[in-house]
PDB file of N, CA and C in Angstrom:
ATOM      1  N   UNK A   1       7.803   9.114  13.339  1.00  0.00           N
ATOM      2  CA  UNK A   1       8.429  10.325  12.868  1.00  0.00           C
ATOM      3  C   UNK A   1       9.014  10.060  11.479  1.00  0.00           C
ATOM      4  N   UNK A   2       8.946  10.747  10.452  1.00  0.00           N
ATOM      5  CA  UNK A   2       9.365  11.084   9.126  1.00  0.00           C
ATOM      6  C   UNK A   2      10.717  11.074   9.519  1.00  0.00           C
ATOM      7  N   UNK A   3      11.651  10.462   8.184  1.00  0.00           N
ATOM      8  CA  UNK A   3      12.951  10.714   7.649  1.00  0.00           C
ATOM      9  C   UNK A   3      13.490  11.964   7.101  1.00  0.00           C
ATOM     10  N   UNK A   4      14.429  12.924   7.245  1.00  0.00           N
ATOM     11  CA  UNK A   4      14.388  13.591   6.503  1.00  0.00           C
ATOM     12  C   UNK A   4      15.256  12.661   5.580  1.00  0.00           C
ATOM     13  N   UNK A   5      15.254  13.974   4.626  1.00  0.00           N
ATOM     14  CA  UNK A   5      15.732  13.422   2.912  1.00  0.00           C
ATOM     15  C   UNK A   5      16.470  13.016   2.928  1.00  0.00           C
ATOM     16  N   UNK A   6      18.086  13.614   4.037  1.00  0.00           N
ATOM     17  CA  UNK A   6      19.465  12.850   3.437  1.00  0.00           C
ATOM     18  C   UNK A   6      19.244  11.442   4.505  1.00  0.00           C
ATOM     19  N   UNK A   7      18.649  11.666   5.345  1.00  0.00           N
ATOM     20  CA  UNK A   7      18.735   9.978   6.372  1.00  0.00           C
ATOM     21  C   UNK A   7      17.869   8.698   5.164  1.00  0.00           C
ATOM     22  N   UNK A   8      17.225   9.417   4.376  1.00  0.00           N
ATOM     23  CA  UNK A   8      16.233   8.507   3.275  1.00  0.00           C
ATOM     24  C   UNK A   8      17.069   8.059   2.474  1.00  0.00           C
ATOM     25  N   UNK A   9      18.132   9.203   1.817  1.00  0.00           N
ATOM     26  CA  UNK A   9      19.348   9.110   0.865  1.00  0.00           C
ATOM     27  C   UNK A   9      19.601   7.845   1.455  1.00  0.00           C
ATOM     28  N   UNK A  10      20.848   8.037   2.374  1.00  0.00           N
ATOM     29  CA  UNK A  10      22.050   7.153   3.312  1.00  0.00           C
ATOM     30  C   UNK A  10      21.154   5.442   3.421  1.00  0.00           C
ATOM     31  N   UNK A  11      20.061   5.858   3.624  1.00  0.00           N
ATOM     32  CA  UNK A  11      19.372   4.355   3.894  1.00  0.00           C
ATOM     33  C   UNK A  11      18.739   3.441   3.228  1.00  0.00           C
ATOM     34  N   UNK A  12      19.022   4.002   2.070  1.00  0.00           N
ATOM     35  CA  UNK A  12      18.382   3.608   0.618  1.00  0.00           C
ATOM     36  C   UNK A  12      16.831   2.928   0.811  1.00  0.00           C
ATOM     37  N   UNK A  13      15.828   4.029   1.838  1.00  0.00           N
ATOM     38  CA  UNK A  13      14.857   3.710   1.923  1.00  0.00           C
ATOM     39  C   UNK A  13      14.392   3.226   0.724  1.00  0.00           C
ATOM     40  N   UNK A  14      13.891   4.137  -0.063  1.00  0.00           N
ATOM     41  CA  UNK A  14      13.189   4.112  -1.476  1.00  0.00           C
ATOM     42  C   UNK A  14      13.450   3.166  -2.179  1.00  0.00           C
ATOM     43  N   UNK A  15      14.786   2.604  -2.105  1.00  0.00           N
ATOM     44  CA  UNK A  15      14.988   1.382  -3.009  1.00  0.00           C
ATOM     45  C   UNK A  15      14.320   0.035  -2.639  1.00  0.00           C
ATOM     46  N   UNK A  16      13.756   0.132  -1.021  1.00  0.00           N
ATOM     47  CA  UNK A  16      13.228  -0.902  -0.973  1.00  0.00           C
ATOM     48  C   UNK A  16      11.946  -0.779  -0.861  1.00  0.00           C
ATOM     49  N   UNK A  17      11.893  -0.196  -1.490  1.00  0.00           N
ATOM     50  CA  UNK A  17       9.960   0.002  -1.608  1.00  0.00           C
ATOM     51  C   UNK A  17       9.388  -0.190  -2.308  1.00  0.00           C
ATOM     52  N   UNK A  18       7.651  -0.634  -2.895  1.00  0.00           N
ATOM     53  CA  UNK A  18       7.374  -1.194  -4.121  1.00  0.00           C
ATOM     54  C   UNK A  18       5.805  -0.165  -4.083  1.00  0.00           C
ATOM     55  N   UNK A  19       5.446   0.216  -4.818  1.00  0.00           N
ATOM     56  CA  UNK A  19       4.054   0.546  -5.008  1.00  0.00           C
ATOM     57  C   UNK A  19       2.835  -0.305  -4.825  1.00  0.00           C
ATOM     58  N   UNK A  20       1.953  -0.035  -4.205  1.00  0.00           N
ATOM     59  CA  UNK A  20       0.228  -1.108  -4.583  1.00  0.00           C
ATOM     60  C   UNK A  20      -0.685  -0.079  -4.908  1.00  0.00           C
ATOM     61  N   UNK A  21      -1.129  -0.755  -6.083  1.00  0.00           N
ATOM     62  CA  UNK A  21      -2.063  -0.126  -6.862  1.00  0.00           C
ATOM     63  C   UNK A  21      -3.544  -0.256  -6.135  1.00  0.00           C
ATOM     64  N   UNK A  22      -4.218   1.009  -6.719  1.00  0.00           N
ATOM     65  CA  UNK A  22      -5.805   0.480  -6.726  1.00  0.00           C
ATOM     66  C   UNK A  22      -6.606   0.096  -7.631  1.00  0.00           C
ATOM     67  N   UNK A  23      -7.268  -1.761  -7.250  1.00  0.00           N
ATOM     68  CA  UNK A  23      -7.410  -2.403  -8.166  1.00  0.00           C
ATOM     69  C   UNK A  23      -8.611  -1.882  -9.147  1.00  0.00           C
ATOM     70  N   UNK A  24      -9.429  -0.602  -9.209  1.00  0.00           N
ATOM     71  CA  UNK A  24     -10.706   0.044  -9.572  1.00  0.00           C
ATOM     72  C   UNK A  24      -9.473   1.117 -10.663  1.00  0.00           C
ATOM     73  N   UNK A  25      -8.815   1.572 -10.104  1.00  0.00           N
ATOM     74  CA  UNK A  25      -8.596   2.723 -11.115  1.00  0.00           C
ATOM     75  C   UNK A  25      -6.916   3.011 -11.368  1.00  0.00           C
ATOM     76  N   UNK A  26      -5.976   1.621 -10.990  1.00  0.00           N
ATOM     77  CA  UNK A  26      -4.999   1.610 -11.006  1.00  0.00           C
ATOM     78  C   UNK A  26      -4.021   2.559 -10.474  1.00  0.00           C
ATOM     79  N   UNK A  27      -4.545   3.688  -9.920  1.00  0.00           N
ATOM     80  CA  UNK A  27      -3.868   4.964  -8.677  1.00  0.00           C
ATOM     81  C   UNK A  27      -2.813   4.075  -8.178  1.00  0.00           C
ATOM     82  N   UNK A  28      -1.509   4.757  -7.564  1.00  0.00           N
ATOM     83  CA  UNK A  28      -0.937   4.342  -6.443  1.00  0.00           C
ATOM     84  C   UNK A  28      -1.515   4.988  -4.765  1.00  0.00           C
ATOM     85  N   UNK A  29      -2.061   3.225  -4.062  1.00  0.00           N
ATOM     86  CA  UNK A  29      -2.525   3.919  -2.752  1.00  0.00           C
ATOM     87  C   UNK A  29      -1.355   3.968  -1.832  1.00  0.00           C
ATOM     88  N   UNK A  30      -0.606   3.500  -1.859  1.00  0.00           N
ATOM     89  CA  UNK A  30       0.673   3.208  -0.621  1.00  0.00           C
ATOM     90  C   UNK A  30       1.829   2.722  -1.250  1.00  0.00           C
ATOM     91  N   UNK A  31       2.725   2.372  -0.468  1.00  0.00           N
ATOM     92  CA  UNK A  31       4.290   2.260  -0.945  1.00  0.00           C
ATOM     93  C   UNK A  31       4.233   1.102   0.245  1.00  0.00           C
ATOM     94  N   UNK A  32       4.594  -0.334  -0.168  1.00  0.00           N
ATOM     95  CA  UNK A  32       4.954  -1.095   1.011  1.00  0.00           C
ATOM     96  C   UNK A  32       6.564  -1.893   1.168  1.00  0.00           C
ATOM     97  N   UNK A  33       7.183  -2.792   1.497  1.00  0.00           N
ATOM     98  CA  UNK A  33       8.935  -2.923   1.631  1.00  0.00           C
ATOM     99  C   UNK A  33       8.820  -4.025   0.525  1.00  0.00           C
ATOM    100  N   UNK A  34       9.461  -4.148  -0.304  1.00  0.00           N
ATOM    101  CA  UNK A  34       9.890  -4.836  -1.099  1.00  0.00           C
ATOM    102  C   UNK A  34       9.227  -6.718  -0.933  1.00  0.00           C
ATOM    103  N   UNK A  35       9.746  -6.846   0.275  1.00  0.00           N
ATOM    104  CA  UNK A  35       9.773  -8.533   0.668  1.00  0.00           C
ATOM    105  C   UNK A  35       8.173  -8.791   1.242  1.00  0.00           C
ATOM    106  N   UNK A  36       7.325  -7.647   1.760  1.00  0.00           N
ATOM    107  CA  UNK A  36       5.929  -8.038   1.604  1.00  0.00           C
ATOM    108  C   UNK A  36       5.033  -8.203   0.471  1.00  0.00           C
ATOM    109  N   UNK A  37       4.545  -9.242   0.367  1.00  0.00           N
ATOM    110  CA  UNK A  37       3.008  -9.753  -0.257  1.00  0.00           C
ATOM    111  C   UNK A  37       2.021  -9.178   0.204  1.00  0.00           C
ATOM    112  N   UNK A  38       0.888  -8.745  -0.605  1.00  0.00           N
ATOM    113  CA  UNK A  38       0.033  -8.029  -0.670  1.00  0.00           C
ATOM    114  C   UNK A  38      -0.998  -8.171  -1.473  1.00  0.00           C
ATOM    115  N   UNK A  39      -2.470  -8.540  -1.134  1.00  0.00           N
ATOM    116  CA  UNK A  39      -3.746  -8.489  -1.707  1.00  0.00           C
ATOM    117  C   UNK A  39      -4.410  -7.096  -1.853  1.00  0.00           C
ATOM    118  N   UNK A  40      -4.753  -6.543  -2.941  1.00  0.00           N
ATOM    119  CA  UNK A  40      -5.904  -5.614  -2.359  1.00  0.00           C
ATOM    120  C   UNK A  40      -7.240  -6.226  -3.108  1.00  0.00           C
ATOM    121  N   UNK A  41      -7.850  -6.096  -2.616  1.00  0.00           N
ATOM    122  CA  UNK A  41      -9.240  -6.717  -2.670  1.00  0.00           C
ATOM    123  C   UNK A  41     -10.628  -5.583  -2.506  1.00  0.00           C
ATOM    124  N   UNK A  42     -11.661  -5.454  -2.597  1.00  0.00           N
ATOM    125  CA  UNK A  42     -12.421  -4.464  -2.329  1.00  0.00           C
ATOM    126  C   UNK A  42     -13.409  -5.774  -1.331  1.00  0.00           C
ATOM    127  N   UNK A  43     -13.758  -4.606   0.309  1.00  0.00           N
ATOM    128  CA  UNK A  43     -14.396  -5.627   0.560  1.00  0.00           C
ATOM    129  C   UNK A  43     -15.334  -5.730   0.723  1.00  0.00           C
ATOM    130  N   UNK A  44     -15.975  -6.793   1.279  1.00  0.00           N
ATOM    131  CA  UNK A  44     -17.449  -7.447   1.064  1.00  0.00           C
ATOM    132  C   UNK A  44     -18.119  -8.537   2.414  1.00  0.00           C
ATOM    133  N   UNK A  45     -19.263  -8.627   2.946  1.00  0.00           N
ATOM    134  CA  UNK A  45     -19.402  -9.465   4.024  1.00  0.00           C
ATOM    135  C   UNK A  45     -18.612 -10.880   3.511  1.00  0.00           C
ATOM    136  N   UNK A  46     -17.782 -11.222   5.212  1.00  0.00           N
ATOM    137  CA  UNK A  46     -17.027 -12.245   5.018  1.00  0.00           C
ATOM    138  C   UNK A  46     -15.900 -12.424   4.738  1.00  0.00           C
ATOM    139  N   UNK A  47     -15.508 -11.518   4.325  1.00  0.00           N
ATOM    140  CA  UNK A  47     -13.543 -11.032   4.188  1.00  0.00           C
ATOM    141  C   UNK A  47     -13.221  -9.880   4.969  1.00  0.00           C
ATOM    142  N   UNK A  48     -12.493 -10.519   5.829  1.00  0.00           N
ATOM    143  CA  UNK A  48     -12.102  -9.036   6.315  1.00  0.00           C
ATOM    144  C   UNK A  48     -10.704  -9.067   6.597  1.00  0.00           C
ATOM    145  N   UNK A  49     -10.263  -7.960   5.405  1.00  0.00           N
ATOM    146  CA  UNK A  49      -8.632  -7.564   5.515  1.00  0.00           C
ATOM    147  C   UNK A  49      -8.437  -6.467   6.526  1.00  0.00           C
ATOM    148  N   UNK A  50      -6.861  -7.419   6.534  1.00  0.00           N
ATOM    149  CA  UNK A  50      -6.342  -6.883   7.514  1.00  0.00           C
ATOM    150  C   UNK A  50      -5.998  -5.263   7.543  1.00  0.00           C
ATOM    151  N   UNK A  51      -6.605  -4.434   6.582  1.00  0.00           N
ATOM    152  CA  UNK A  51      -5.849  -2.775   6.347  1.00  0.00           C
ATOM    153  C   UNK A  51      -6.785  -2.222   5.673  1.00  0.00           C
ATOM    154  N   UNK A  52      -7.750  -1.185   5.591  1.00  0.00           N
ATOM    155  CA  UNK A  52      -8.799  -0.532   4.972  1.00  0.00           C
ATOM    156  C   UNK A  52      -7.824   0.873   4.259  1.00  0.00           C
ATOM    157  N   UNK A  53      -8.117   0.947   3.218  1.00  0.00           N
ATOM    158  CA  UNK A  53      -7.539   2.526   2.363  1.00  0.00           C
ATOM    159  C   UNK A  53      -8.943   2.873   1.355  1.00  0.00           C
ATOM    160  N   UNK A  54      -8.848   4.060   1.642  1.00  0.00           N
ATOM    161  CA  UNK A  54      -9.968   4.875   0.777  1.00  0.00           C
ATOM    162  C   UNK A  54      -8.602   5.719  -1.129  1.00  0.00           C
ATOM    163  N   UNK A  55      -9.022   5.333  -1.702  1.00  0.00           N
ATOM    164  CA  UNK A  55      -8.286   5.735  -2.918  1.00  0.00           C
ATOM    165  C   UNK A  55      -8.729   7.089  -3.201  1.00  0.00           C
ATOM    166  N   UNK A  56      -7.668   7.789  -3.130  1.00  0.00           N
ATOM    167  CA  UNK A  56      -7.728   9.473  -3.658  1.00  0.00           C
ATOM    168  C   UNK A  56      -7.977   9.859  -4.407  1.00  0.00           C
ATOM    169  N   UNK A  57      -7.952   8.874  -5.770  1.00  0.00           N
ATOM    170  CA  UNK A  57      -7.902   9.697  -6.999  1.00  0.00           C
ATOM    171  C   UNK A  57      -9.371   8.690  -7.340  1.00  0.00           C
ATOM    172  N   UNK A  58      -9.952   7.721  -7.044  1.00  0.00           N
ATOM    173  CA  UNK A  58     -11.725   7.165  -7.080  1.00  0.00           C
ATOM    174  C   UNK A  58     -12.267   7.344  -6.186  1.00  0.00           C
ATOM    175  N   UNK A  59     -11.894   7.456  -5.114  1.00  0.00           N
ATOM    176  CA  UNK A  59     -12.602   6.897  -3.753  1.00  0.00           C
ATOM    177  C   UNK A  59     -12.754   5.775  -3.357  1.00  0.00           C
ATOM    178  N   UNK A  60     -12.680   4.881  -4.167  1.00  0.00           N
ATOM    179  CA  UNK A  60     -13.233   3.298  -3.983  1.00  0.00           C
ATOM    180  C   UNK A  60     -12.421   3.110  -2.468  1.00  0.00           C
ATOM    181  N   UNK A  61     -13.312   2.500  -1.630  1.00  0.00           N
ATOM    182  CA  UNK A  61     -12.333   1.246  -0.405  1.00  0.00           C
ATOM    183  C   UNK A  61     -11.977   0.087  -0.945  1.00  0.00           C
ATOM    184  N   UNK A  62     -10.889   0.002  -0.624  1.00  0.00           N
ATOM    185  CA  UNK A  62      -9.647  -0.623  -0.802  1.00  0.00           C
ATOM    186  C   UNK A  62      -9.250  -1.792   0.597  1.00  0.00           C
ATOM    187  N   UNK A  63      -9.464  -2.856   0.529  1.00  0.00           N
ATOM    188  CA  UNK A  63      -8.872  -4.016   1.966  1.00  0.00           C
ATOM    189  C   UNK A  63      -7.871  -4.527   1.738  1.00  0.00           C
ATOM    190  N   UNK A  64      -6.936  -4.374   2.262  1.00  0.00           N
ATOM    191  CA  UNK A  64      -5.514  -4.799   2.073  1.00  0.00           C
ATOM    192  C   UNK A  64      -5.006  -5.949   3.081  1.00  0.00           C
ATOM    193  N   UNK A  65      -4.982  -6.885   2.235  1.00  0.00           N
ATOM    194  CA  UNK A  65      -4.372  -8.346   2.746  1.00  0.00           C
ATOM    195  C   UNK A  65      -2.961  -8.671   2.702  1.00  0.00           C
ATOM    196  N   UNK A  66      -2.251  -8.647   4.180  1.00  0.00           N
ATOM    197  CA  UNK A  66      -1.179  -8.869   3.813  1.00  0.00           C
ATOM    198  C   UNK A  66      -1.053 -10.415   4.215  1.00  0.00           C
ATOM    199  N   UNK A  67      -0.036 -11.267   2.840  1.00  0.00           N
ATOM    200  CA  UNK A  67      -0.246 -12.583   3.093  1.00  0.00           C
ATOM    201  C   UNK A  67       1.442 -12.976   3.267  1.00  0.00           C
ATOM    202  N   UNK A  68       2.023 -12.460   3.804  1.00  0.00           N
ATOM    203  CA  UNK A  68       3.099 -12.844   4.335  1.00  0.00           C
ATOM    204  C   UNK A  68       3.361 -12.038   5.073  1.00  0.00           C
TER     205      UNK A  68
END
């Protein structure tokens, strides 16, 4: 379930959040917490990340490695 706005305010969600880009067209695909590490990679036989995203503004797929 979604936050509303003032529980987002009070919890200073947003402050701990960081953007990941998409590495094809530099878009923001997601917002992840500050203290995670993060690969995005496009993938290919033989890697397989742990998180698939399709990018909105290319389309490109997107595999998202989280390494911590």
């Amino acid at each position: 379930m979604r936050p509303s706005k003032k529980e987002a305010e009070q919890n200073d969600i947003k402050e701990k959040m960081r953007p990941v880009y998409c590495p094809k067209c530099g878009w923001k695909i997601l917002d992840a917490v500050k203290g995670t590490k993060t690969q995005t990679r496009f993938p290919y036989k033989g890697r397989y990340p742990d998180l698939y995203m399709k990018c909105g503004h290319c389309g490109a797929e997107v595999g998202i490695i989280k390494t911590e």
